[in-house]
N, C-alpha and C. Protein backbone atom coordinates (compact mmCIF):
# COMPACT_ATOMS: atom_id res chain seq x y z
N UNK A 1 -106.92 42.67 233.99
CA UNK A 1 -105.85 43.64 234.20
C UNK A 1 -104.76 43.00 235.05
N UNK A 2 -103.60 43.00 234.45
CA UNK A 2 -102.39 42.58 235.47
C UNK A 2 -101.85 43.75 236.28
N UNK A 3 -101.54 43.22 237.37
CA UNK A 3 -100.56 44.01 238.56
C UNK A 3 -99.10 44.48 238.18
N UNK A 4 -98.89 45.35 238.89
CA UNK A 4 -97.19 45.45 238.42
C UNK A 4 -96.45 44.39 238.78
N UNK A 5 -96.89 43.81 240.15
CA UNK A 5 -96.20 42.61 240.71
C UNK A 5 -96.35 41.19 239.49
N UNK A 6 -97.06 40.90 239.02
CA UNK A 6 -97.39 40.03 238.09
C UNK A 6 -96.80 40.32 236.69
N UNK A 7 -97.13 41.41 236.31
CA UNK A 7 -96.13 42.40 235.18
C UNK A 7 -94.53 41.62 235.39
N UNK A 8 -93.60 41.78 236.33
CA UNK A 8 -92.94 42.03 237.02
C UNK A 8 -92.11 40.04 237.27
N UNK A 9 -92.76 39.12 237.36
CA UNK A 9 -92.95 37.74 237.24
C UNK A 9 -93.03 37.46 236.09
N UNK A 10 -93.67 37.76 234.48
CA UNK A 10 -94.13 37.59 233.82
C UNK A 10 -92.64 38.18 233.00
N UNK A 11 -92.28 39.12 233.10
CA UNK A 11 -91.44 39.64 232.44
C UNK A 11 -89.90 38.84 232.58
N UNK A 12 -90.20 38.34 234.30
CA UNK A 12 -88.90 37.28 234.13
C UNK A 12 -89.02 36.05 233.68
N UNK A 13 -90.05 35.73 233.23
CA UNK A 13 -90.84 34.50 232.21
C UNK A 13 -89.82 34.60 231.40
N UNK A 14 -90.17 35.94 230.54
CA UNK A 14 -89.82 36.29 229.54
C UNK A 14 -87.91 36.29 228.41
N UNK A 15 -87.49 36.48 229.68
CA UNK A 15 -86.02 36.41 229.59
C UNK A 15 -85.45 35.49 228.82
N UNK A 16 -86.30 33.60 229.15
CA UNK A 16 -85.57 32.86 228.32
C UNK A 16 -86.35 32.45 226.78
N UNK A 17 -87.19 33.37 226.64
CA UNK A 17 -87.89 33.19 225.36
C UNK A 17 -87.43 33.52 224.11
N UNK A 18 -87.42 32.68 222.87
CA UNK A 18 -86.93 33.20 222.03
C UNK A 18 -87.82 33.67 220.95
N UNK A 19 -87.35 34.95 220.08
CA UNK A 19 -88.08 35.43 219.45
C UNK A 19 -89.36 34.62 218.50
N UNK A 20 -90.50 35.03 218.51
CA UNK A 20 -91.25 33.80 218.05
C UNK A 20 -91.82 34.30 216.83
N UNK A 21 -92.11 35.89 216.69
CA UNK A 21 -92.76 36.80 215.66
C UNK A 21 -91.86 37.82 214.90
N UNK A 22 -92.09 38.07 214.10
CA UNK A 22 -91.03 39.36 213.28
C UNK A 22 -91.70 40.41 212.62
N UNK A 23 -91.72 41.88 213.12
CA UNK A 23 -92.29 42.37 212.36
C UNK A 23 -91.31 43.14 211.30
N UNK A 24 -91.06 43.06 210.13
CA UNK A 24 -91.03 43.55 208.99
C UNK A 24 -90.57 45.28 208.61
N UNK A 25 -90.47 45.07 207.08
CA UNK A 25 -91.33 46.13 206.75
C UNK A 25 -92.14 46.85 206.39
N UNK A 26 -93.00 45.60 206.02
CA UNK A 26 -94.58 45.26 206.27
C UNK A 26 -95.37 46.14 207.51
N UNK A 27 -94.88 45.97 208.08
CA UNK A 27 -95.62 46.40 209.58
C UNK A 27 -96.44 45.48 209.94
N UNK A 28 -97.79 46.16 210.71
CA UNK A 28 -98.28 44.98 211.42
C UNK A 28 -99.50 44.96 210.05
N UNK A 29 -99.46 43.56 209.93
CA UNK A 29 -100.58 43.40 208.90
C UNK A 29 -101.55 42.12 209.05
N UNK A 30 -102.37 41.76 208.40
CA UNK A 30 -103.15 40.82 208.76
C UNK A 30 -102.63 39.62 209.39
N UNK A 31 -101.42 39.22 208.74
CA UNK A 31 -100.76 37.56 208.76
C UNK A 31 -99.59 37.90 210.11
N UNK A 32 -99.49 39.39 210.31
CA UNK A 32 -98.78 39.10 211.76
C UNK A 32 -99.36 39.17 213.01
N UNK A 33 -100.41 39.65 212.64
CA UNK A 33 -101.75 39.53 214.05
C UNK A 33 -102.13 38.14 214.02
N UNK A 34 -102.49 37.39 212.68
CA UNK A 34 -102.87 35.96 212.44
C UNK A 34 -101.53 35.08 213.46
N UNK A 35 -100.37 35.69 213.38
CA UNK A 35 -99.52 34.80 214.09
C UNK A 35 -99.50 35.01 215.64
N UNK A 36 -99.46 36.33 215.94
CA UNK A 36 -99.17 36.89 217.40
C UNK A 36 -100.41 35.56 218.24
N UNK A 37 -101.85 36.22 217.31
CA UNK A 37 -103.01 35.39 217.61
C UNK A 37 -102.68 33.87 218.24
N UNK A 38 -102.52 33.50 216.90
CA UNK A 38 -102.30 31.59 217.22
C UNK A 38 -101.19 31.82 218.31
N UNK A 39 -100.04 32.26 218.23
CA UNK A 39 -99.07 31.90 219.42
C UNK A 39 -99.24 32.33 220.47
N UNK A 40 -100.13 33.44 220.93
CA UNK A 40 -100.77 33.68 222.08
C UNK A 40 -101.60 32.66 222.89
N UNK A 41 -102.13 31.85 221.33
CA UNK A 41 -103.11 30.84 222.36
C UNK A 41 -102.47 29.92 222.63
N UNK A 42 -101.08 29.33 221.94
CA UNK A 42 -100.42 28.35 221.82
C UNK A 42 -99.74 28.48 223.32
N UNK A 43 -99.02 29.81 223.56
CA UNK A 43 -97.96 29.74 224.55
C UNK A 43 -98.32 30.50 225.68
N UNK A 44 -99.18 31.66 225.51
CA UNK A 44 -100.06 32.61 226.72
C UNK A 44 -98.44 33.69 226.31
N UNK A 45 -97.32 33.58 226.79
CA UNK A 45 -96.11 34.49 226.61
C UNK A 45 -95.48 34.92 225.49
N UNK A 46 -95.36 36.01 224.81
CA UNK A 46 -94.68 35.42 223.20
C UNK A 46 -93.90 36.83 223.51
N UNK A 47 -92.34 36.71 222.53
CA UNK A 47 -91.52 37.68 222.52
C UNK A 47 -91.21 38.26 220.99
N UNK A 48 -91.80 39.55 220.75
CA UNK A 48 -91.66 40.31 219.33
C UNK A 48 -90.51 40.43 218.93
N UNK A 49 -90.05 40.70 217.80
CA UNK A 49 -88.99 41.39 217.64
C UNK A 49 -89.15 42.48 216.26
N UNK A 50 -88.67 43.61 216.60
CA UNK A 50 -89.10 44.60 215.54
C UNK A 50 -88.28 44.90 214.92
N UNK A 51 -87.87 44.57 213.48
CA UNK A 51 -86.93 44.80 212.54
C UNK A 51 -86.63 46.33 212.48
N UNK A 52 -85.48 46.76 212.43
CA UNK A 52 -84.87 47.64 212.00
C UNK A 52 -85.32 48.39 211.24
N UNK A 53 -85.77 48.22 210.07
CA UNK A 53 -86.69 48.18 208.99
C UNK A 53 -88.11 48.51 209.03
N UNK A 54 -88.87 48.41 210.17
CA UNK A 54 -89.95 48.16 210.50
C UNK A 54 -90.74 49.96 210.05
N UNK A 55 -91.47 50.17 209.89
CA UNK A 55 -92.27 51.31 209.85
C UNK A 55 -92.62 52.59 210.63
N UNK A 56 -93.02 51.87 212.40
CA UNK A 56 -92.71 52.15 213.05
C UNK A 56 -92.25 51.71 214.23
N UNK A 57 -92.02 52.50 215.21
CA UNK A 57 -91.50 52.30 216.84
C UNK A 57 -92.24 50.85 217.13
N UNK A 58 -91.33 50.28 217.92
CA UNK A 58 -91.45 48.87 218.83
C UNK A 58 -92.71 49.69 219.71
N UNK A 59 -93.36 51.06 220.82
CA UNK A 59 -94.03 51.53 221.37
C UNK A 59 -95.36 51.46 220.08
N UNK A 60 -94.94 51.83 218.92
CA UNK A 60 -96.47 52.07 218.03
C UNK A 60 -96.97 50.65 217.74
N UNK A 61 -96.15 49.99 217.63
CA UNK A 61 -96.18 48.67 217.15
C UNK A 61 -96.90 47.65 218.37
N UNK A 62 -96.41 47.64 219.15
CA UNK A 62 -97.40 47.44 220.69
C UNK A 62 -98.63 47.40 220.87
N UNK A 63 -98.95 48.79 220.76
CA UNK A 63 -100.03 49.66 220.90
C UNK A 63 -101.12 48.97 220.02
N UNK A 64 -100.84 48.80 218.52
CA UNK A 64 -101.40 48.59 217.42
C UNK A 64 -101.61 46.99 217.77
N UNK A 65 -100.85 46.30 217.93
CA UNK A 65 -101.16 44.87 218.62
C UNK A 65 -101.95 44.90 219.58
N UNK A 66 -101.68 45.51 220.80
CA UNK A 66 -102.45 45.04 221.93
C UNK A 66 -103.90 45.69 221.44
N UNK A 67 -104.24 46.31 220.56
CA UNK A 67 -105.41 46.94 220.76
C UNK A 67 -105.94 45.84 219.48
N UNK A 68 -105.57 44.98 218.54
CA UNK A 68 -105.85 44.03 217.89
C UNK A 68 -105.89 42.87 218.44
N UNK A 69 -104.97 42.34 219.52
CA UNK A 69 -105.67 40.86 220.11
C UNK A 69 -105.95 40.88 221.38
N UNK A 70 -105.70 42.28 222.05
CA UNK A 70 -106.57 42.15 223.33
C UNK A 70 -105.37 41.52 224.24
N UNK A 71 -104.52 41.60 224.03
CA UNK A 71 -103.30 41.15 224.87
C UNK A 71 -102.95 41.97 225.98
N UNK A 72 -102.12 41.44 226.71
CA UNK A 72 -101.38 43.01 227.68
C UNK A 72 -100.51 42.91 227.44
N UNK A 73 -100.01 43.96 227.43
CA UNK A 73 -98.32 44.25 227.42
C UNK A 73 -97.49 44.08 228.11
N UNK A 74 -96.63 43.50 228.26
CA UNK A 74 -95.51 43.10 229.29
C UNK A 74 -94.55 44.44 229.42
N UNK A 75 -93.46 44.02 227.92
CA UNK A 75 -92.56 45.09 227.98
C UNK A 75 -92.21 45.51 226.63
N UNK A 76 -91.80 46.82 226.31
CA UNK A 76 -91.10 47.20 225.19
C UNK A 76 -89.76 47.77 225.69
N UNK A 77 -88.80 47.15 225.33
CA UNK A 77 -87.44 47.38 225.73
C UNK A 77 -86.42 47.19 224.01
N UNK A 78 -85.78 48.16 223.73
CA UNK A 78 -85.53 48.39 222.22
C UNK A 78 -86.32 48.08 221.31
N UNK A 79 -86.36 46.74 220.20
CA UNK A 79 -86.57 46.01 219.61
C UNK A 79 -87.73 45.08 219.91
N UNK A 80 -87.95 44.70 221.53
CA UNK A 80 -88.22 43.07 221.60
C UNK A 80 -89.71 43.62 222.30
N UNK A 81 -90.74 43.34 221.54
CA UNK A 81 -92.32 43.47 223.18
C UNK A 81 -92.72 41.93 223.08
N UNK A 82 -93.17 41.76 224.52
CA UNK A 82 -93.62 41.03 225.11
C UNK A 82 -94.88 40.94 225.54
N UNK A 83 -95.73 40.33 224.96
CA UNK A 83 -96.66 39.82 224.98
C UNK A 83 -97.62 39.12 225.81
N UNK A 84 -98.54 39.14 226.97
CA UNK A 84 -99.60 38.16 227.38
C UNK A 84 -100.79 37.84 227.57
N UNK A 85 -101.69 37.10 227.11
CA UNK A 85 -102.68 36.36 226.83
C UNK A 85 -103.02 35.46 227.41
N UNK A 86 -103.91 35.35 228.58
CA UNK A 86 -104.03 33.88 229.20
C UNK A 86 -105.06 33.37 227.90
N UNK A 87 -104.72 32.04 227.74
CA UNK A 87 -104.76 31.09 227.09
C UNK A 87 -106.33 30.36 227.80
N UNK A 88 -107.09 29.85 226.60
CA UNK A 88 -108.21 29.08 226.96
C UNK A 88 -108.27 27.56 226.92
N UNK A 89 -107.11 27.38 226.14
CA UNK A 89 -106.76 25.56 226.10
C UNK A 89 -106.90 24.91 227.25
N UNK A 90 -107.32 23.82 227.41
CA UNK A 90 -107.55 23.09 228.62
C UNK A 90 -106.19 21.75 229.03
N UNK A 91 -106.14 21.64 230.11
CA UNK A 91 -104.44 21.13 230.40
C UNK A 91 -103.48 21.84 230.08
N UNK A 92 -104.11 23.12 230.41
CA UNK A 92 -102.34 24.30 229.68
C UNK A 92 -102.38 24.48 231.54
N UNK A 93 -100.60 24.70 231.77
CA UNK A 93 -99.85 25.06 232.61
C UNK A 93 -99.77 26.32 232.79
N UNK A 94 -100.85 27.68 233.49
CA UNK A 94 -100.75 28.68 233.84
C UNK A 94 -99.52 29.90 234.34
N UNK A 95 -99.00 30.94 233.24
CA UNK A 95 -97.66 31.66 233.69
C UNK A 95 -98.33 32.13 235.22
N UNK A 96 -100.00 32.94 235.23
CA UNK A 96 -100.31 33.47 236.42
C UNK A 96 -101.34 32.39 236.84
């Protein structure tokens, strides 16, 4: 479980990240959890972006992720959630 204070650090991580995932109007489906997945382990931070188009809310869309890879949630702010996963790779550079 993260802190708000850590929340809070993590989210200013976040600022210079560029979008890494897209959800569609597909929604969330196998091959975008398959991606969130790998880039979670790849980067621990990843930044969504929810098409216009999308099915539903950037909040449902979250929800439906974090409860598929076990992530925490950073932020949902319009369009963009933010993503974190500490990472199990070894020689990875820790956000917390």
């Amino acid at each position: 479980m993260i802190t708000t204070k850590e929340r809070a650090i993590l989210r200013g991580y976040s600022n210079n990240l560029p979008d890494i995932v897209h959800v569609g109007k597909d929604g969330v489906n196998p091959n975008v959890v398959a991606q969130v997945n790998d880039n979670l382990l790849a980067h621990e931070l990843i930044k969504i972006k929810v098409q216009q188009n999308a099915p539903a809310s950037a909040r449902e869309i979250c929800d439906e992720l974090v409860s598929l890879t076990q992530a925490e949630p950073i932020s949902v702010v319009g369009g963009k959630i933010v993503l974190y996963k500490r990472t199990t790779k070894k020689g990875f550079k820790h956000y917390l």
